[in-house]
C-alpha atoms as a PDB file:
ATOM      1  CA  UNK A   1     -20.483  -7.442  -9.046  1.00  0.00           C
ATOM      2  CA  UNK A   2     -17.730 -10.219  -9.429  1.00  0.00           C
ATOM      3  CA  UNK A   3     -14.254  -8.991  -7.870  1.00  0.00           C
ATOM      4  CA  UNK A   4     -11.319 -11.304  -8.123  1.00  0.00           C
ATOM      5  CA  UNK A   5      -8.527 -10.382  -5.833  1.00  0.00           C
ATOM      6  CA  UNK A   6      -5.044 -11.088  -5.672  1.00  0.00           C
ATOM      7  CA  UNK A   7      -2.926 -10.843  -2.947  1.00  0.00           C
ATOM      8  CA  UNK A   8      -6.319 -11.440  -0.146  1.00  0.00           C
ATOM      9  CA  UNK A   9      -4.473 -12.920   2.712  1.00  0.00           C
ATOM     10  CA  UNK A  10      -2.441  -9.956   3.451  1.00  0.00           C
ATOM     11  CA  UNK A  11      -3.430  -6.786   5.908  1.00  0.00           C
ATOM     12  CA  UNK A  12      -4.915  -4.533   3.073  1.00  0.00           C
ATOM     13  CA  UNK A  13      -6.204  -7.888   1.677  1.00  0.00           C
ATOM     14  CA  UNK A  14      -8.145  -9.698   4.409  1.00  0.00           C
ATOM     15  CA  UNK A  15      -9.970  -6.513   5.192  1.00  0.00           C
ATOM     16  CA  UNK A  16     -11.091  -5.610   1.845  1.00  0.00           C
ATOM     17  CA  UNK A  17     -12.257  -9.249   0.881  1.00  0.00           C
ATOM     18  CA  UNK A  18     -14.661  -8.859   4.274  1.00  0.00           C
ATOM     19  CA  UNK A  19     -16.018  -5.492   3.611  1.00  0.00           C
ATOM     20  CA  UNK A  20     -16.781  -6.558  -0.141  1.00  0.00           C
ATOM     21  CA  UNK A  21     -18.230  -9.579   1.318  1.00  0.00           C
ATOM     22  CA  UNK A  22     -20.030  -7.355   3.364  1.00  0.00           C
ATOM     23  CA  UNK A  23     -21.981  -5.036   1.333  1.00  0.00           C
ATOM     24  CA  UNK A  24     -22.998  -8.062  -1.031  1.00  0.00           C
ATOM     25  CA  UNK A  25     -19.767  -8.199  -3.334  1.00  0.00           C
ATOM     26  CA  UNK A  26     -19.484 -11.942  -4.696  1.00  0.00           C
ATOM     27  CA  UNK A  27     -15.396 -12.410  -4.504  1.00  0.00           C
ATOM     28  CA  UNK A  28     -13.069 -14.932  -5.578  1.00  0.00           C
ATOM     29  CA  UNK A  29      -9.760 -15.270  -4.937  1.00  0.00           C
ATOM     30  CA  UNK A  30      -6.108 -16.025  -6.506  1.00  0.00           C
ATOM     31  CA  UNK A  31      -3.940 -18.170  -4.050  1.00  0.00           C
ATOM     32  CA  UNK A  32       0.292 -19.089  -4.736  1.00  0.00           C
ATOM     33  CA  UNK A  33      -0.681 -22.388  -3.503  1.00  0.00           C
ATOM     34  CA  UNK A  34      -3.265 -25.321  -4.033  1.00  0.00           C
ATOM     35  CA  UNK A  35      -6.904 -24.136  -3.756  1.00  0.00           C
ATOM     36  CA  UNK A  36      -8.570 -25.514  -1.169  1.00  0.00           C
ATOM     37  CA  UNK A  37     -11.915 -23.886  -0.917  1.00  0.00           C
ATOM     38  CA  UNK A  38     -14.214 -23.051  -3.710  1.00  0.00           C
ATOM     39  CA  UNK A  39     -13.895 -18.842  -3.791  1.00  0.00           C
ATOM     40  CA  UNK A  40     -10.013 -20.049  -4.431  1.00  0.00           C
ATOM     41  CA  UNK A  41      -8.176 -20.123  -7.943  1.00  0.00           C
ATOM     42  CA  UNK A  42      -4.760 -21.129  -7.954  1.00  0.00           C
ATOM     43  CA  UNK A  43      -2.103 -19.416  -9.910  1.00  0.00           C
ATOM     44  CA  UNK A  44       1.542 -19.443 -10.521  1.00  0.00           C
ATOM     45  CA  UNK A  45       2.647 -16.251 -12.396  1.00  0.00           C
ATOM     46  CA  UNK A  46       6.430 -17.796 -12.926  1.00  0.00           C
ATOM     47  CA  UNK A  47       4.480 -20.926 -13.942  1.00  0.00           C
ATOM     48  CA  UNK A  48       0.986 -21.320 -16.147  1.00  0.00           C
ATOM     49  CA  UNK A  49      -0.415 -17.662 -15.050  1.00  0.00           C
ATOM     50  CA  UNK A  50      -3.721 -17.059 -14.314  1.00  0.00           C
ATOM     51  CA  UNK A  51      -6.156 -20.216 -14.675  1.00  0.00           C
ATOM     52  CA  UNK A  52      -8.941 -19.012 -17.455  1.00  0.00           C
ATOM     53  CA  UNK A  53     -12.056 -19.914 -15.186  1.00  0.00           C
ATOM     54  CA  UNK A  54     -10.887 -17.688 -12.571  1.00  0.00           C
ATOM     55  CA  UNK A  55     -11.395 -14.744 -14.570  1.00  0.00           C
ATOM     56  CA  UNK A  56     -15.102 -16.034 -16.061  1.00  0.00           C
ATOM     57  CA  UNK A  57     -17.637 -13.262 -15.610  1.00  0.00           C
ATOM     58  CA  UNK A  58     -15.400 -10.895 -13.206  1.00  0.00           C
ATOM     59  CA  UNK A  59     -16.215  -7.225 -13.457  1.00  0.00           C
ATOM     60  CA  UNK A  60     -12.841  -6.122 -12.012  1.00  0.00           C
ATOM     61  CA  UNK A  61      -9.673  -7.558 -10.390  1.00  0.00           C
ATOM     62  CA  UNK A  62      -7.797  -5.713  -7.420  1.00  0.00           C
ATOM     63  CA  UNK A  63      -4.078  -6.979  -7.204  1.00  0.00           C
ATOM     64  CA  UNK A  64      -2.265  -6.461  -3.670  1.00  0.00           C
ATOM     65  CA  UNK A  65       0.458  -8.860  -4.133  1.00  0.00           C
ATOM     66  CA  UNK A  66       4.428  -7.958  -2.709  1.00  0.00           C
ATOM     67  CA  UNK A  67       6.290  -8.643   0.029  1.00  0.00           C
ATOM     68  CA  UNK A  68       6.719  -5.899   2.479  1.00  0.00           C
ATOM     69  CA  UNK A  69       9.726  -3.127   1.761  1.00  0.00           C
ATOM     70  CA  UNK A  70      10.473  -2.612   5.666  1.00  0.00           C
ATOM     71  CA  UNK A  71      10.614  -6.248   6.618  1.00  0.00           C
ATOM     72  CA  UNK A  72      14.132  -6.471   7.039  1.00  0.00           C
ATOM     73  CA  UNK A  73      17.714  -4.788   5.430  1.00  0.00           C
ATOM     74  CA  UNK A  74      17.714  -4.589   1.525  1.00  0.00           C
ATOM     75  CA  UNK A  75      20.687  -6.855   0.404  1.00  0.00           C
ATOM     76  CA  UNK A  76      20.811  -7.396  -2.931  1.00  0.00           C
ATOM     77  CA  UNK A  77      19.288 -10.353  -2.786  1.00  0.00           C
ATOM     78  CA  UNK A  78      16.134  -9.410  -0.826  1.00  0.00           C
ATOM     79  CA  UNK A  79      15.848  -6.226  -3.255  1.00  0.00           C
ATOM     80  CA  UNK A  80      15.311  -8.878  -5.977  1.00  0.00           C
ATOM     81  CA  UNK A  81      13.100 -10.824  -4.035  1.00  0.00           C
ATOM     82  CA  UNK A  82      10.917  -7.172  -4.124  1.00  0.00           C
ATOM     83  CA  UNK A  83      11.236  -6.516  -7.179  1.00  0.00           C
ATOM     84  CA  UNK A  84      10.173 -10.487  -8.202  1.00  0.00           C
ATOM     85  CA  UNK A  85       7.198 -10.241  -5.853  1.00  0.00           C
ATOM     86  CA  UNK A  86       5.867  -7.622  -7.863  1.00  0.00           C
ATOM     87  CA  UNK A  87       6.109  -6.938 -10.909  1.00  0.00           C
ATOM     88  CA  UNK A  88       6.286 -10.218 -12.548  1.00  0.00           C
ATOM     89  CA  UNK A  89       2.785 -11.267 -10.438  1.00  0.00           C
ATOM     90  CA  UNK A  90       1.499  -7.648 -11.682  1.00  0.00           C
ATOM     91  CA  UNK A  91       2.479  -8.267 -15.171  1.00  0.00           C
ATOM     92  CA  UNK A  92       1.040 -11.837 -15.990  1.00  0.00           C
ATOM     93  CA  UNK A  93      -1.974 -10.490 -14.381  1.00  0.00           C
ATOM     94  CA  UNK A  94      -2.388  -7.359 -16.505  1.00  0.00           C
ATOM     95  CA  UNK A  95      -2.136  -9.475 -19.444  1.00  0.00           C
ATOM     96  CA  UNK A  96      -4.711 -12.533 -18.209  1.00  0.00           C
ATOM     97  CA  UNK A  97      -7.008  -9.528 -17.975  1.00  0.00           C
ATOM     98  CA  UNK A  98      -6.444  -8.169 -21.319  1.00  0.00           C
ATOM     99  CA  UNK A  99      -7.117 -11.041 -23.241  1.00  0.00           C
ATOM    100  CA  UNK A 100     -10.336 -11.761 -20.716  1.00  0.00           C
ATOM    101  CA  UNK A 101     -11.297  -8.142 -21.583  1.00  0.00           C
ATOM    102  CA  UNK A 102     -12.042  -7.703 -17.630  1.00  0.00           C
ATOM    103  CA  UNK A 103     -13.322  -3.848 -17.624  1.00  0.00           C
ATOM    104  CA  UNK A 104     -11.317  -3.027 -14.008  1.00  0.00           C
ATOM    105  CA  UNK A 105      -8.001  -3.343 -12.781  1.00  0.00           C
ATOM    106  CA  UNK A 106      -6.706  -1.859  -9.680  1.00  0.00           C
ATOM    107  CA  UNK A 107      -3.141  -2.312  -9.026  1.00  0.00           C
ATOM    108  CA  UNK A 108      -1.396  -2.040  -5.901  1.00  0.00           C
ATOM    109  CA  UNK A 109       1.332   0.900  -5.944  1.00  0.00           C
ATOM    110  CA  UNK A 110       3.138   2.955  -3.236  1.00  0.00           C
ATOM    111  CA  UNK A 111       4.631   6.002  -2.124  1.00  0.00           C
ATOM    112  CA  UNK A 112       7.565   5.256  -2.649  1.00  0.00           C
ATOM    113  CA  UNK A 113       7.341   6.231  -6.495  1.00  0.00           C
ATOM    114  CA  UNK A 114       8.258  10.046  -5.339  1.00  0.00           C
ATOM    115  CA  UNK A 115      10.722   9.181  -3.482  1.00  0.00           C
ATOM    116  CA  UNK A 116      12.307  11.921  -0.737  1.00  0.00           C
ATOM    117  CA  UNK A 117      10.072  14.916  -1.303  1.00  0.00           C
ATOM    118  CA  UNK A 118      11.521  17.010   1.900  1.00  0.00           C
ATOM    119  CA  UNK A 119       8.916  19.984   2.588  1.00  0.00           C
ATOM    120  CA  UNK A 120       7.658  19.941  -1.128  1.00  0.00           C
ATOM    121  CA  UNK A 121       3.806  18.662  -1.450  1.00  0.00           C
ATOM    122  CA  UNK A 122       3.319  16.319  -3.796  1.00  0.00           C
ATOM    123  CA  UNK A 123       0.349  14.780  -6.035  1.00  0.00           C
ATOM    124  CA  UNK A 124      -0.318  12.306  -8.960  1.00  0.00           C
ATOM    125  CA  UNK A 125       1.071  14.854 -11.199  1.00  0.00           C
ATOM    126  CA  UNK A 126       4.591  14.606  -9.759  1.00  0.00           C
ATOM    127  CA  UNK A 127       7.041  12.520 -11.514  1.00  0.00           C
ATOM    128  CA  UNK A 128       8.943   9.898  -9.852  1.00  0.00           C
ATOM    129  CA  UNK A 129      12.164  10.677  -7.003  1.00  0.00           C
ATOM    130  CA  UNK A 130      14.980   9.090  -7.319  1.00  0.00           C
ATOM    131  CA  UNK A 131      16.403   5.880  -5.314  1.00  0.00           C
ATOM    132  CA  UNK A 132      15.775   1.932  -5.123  1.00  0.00           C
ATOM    133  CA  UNK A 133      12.330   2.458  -4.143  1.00  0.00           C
ATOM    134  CA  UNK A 134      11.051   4.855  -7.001  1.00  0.00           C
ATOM    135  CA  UNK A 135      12.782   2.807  -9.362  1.00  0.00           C
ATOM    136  CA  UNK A 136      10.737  -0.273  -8.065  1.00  0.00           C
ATOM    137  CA  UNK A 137       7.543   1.377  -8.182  1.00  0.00           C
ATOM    138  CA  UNK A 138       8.085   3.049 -11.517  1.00  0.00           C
ATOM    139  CA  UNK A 139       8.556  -0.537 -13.154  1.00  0.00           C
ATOM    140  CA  UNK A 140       5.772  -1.917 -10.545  1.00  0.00           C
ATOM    141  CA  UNK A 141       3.531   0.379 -12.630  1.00  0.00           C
ATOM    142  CA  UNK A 142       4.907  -0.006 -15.797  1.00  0.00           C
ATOM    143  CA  UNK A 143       3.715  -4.036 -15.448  1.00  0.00           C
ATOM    144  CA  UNK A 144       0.155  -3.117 -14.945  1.00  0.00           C
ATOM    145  CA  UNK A 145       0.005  -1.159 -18.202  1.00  0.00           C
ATOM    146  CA  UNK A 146      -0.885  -4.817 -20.611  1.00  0.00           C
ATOM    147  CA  UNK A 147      -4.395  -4.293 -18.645  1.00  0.00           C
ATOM    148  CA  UNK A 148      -5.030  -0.954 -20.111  1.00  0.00           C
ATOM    149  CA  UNK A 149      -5.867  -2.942 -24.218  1.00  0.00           C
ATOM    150  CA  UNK A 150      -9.280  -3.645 -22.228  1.00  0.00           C
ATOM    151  CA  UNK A 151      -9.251  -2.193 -18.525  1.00  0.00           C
ATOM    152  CA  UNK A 152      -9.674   1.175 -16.388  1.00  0.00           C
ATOM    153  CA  UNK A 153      -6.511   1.293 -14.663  1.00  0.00           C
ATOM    154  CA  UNK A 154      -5.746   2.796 -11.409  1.00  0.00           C
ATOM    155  CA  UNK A 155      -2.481   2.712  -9.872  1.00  0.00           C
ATOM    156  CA  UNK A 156      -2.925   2.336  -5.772  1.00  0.00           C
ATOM    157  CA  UNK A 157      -0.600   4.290  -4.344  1.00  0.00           C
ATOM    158  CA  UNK A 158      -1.082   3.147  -0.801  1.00  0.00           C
ATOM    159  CA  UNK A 159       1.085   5.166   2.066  1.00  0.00           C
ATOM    160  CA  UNK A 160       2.236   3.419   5.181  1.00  0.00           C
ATOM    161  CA  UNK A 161      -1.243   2.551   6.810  1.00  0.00           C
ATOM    162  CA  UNK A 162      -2.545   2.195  10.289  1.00  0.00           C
ATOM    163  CA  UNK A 163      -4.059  -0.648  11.886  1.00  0.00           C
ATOM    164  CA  UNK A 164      -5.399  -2.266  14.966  1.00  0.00           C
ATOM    165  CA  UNK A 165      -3.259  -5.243  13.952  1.00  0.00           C
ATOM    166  CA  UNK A 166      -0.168  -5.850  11.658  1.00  0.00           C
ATOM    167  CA  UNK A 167       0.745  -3.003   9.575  1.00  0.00           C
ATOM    168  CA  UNK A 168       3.288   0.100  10.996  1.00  0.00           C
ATOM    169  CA  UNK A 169       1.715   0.310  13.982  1.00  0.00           C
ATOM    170  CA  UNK A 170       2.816  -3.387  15.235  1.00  0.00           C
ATOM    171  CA  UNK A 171       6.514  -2.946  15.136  1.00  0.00           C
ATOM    172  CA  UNK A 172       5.702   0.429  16.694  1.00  0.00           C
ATOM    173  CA  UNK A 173       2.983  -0.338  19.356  1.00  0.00           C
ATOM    174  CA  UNK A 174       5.402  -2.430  21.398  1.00  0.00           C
ATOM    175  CA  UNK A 175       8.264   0.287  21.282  1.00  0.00           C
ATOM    176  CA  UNK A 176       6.081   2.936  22.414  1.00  0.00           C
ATOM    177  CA  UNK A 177       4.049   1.098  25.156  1.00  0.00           C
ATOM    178  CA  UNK A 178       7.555   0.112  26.774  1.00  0.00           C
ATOM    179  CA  UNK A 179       8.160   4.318  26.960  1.00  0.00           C
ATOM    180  CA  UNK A 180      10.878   3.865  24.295  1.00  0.00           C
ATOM    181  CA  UNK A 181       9.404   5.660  21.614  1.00  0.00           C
ATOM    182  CA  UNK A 182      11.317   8.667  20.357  1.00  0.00           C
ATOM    183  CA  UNK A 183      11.616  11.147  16.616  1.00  0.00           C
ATOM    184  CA  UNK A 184      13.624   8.955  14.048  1.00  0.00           C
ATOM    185  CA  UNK A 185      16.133  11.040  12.949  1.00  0.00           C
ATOM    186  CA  UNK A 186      15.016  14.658  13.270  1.00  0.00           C
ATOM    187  CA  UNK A 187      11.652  14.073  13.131  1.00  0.00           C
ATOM    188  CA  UNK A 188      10.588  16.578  10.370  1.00  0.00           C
ATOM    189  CA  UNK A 189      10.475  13.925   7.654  1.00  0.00           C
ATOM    190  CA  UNK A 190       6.905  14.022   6.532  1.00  0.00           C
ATOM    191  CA  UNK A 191       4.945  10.440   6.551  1.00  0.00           C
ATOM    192  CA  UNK A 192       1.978   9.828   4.753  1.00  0.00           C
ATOM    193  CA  UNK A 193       0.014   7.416   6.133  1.00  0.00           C
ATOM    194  CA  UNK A 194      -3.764   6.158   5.864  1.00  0.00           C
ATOM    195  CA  UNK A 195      -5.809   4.428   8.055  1.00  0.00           C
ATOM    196  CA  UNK A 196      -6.586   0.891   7.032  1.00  0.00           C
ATOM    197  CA  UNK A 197     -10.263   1.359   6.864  1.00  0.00           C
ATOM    198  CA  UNK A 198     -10.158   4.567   4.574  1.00  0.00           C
ATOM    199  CA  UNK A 199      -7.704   2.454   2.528  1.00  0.00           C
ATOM    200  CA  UNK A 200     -10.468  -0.323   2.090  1.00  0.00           C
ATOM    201  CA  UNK A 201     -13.294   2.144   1.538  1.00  0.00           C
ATOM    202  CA  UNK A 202     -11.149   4.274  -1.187  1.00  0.00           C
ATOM    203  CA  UNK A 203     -10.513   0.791  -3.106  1.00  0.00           C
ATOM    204  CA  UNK A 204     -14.144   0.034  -2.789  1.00  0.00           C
ATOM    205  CA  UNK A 205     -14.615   3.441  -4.421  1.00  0.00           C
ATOM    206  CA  UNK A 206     -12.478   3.175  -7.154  1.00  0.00           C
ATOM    207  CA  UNK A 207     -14.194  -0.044  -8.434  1.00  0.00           C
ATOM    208  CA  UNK A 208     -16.920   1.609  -8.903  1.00  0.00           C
ATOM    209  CA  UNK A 209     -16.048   5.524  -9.778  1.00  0.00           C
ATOM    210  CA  UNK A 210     -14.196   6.675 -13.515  1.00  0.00           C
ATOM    211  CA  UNK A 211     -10.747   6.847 -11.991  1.00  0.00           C
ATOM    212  CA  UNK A 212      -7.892   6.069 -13.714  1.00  0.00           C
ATOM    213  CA  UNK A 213      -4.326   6.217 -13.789  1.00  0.00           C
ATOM    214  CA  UNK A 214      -2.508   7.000 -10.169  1.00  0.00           C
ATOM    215  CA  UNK A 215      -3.961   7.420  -7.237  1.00  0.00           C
ATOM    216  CA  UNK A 216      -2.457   8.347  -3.636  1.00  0.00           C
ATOM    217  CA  UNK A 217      -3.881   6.658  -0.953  1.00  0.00           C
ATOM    218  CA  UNK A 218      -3.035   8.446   1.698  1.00  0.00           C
ATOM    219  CA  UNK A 219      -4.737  10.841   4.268  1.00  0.00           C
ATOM    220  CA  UNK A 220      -5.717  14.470   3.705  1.00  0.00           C
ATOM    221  CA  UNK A 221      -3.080  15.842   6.494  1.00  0.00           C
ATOM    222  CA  UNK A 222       0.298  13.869   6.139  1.00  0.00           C
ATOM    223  CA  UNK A 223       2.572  14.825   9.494  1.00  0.00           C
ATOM    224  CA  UNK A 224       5.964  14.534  10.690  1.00  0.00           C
ATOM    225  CA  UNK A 225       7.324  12.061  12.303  1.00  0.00           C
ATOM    226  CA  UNK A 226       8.221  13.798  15.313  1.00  0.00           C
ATOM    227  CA  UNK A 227       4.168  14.642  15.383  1.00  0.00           C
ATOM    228  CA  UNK A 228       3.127  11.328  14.500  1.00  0.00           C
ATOM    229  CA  UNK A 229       5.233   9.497  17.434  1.00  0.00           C
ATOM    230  CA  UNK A 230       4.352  12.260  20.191  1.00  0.00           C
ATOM    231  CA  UNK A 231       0.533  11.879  19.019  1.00  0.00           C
ATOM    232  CA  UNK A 232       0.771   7.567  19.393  1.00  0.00           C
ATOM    233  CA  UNK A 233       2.527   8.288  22.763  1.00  0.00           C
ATOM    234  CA  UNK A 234      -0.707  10.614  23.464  1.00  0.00           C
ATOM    235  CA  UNK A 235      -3.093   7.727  22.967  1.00  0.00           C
ATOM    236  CA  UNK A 236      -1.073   5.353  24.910  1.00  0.00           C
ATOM    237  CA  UNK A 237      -0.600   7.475  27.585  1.00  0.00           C
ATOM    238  CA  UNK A 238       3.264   6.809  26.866  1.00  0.00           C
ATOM    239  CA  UNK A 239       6.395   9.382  27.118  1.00  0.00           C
ATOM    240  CA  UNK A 240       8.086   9.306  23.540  1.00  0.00           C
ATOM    241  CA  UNK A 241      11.198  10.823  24.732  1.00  0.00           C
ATOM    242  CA  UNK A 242      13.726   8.873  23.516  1.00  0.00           C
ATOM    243  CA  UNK A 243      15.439   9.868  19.905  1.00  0.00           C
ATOM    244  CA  UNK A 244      17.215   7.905  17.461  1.00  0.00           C
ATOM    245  CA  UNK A 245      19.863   9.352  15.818  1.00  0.00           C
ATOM    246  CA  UNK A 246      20.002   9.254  12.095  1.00  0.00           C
ATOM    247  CA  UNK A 247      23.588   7.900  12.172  1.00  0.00           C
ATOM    248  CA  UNK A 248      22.284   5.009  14.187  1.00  0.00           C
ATOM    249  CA  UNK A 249      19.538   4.280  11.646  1.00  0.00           C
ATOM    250  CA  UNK A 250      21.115   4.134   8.459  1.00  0.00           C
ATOM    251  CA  UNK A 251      23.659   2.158  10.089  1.00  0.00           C
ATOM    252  CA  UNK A 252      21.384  -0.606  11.049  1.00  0.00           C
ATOM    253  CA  UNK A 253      19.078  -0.094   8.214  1.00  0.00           C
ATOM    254  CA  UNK A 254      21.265   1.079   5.501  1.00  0.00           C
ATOM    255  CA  UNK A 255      19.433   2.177   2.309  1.00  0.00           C
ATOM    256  CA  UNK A 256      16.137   0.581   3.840  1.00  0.00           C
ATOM    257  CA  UNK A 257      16.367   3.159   6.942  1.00  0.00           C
ATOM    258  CA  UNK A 258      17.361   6.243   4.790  1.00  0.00           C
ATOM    259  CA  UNK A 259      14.587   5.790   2.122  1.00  0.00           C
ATOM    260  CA  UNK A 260      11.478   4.252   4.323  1.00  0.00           C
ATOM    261  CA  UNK A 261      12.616   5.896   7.679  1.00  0.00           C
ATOM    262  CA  UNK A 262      14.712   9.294   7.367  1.00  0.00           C
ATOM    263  CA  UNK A 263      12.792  10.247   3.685  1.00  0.00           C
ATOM    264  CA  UNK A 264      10.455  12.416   3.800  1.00  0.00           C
ATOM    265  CA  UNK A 265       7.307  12.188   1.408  1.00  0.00           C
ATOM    266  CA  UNK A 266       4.572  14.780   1.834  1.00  0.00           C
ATOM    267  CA  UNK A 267       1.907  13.219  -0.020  1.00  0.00           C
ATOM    268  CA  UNK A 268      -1.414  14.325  -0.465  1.00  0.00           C
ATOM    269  CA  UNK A 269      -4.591  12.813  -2.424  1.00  0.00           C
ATOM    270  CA  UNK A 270      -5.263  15.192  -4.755  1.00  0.00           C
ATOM    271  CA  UNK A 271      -7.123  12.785  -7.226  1.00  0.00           C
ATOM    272  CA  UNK A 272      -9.257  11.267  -4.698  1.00  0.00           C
ATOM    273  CA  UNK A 273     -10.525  13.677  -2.948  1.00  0.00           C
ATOM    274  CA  UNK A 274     -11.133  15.704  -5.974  1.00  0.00           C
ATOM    275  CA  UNK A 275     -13.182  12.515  -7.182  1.00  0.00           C
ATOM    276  CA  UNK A 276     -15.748  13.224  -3.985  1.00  0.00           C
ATOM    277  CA  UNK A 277     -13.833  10.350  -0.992  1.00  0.00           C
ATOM    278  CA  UNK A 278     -15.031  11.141   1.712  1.00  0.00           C
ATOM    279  CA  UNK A 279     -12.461   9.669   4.395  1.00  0.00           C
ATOM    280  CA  UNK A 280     -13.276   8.255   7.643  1.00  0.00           C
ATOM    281  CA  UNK A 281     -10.239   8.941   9.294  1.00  0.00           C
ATOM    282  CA  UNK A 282      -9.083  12.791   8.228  1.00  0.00           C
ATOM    283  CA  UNK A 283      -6.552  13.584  11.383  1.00  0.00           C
ATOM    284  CA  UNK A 284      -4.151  11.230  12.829  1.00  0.00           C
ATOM    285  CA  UNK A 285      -5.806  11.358  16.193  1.00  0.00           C
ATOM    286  CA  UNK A 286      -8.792   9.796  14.422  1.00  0.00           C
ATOM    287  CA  UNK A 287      -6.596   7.023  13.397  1.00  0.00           C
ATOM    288  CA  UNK A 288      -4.662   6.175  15.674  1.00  0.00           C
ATOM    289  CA  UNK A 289      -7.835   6.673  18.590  1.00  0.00           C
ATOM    290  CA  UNK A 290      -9.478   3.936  16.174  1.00  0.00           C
ATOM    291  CA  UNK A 291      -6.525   1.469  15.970  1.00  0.00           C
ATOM    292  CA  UNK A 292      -5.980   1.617  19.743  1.00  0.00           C
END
């Protein structure tokens, strides 16, 4: 199997390109800058797209481009820099695919898309929330859909996930070893996180299992985030005492704190499980004990 993916040199990326390359997966890669080695294709989606030999005998393509939605306050200029990270990139892709006829496209999504769900579980079958972040994803999506004239698309949507390095965990890990960890807010927002090696494992699944359309990638058992901070203090051996007040938040964070922070999204992954995933990682102890 030939997989060309997009996006490699981020967290989700790097992992996934190893443990392809690990079980025997020949891989190429798309780069934003010159290629340099020879699994590399350069593209420039704002440019001349997607170079035709890059595509030449690939069974499926796994796009993970975007720049990440908590790195800093969303002014209007960094919610276009989102929103141009994205879909654009996802779009010219879709279509490179299309007229290559490439059987498999799996395209990087989020949580996000349902917005603040409060106590109310939600699957693939719920429609989209309401907010800057559903209305990224819903277009995010939407630019995926040119893949579908030859492709089996599935939509990744990929919940805050959990890793040794990078990720939520490393602007956390330093707040909580320091015994400053505390609930955001309340602390009953739900959070629906994954660990980073059941995120790699369910993409390596989907390229090879008749899944289409979207799919959460999240754990079985989303928590709150009073939970979730008390249980990474547990594994730590840290107190996680300290609270921040919602007030505080949005006014640091503005719209970025009150969506990503202070929403709550009680995802769970209906499709995948029901598809037979088996996930590595099925309690948040598990995950965060593994990341530690």
């Amino acid at each position: 199997m030939r997989v060309l993916v997009a996006g490699s040199s981020g967290l989700i990326g790097t992992a996934l390109v190893a443990a392809l390359r690990g079980s025997g997966t020949d891989v190429v890669r798309l780069v934003r800058r010159e290629a340099r080695l020879p699994d590399e294709f350069s593209w420039d989606p704002e440019g001349f797209g997607v170079p035709d030999e890059a595509l030449d005998g690939v069974d499926a393509v796994v796009s993970l481009g975007g720049i990440g939605v908590g790195d800093r306050r969303w002014s209007g200029h960094f919610r276009q820099q989102l929103r141009d990270s994205r879909i654009t990139p996802t779009q010219v892709l879709a279509e490179a695919i299309a007229a290559a006829k490439v059987p498999v496209f799996l395209s990087a999504s989020a949580t996000g898309y349902y917005g603040d769900t409060g106590d109310r579980e939600v699957t693939e079958a719920d429609g989209p929330g309401s907010g800057f972040l559903p209305d990224l994803t819903v277009d995010w999506e939407a630019a995926a859909e040119p893949a579908a004239a030859s492709a089996r698309v599935a939509l990744l949507r990929t919940g805050p996930v959990l890793a040794p390095r990078g990720g939520l965990l490393a602007k956390l890990r330093p707040v909580v070893k320091a015994g400053l960890g505390g609930r955001m807010g309340d602390g009953r927002q739900f959070l629906p996180w994954i660990s980073l090696r059941d995120e790699v494992a369910a993409i390596e699944f989907l390229l090879t299992h008749d899944v289409d359309g979207p799919v959460n990638l999240t754990a079985p058992i989303p928590v709150r985030f009073g939970e979730f901070i008390a249980t990474y203090g547990t594994v730590l051996h840290r107190p996680t005492r300290l609270p921040v007040p919602a007030a505080a938040l949005r006014l640091v964070g503005g719209d970025m704190a009150r969506e990503m922070i202070l929403g709550s999204a009680r995802v769970v992954p209906d499709v995948l499980t029901k598809a037979g995933f088996s996930f590595t990682d099925g309690t948040l102890l598990d995950a965060l004990t593994w990341t530690r």
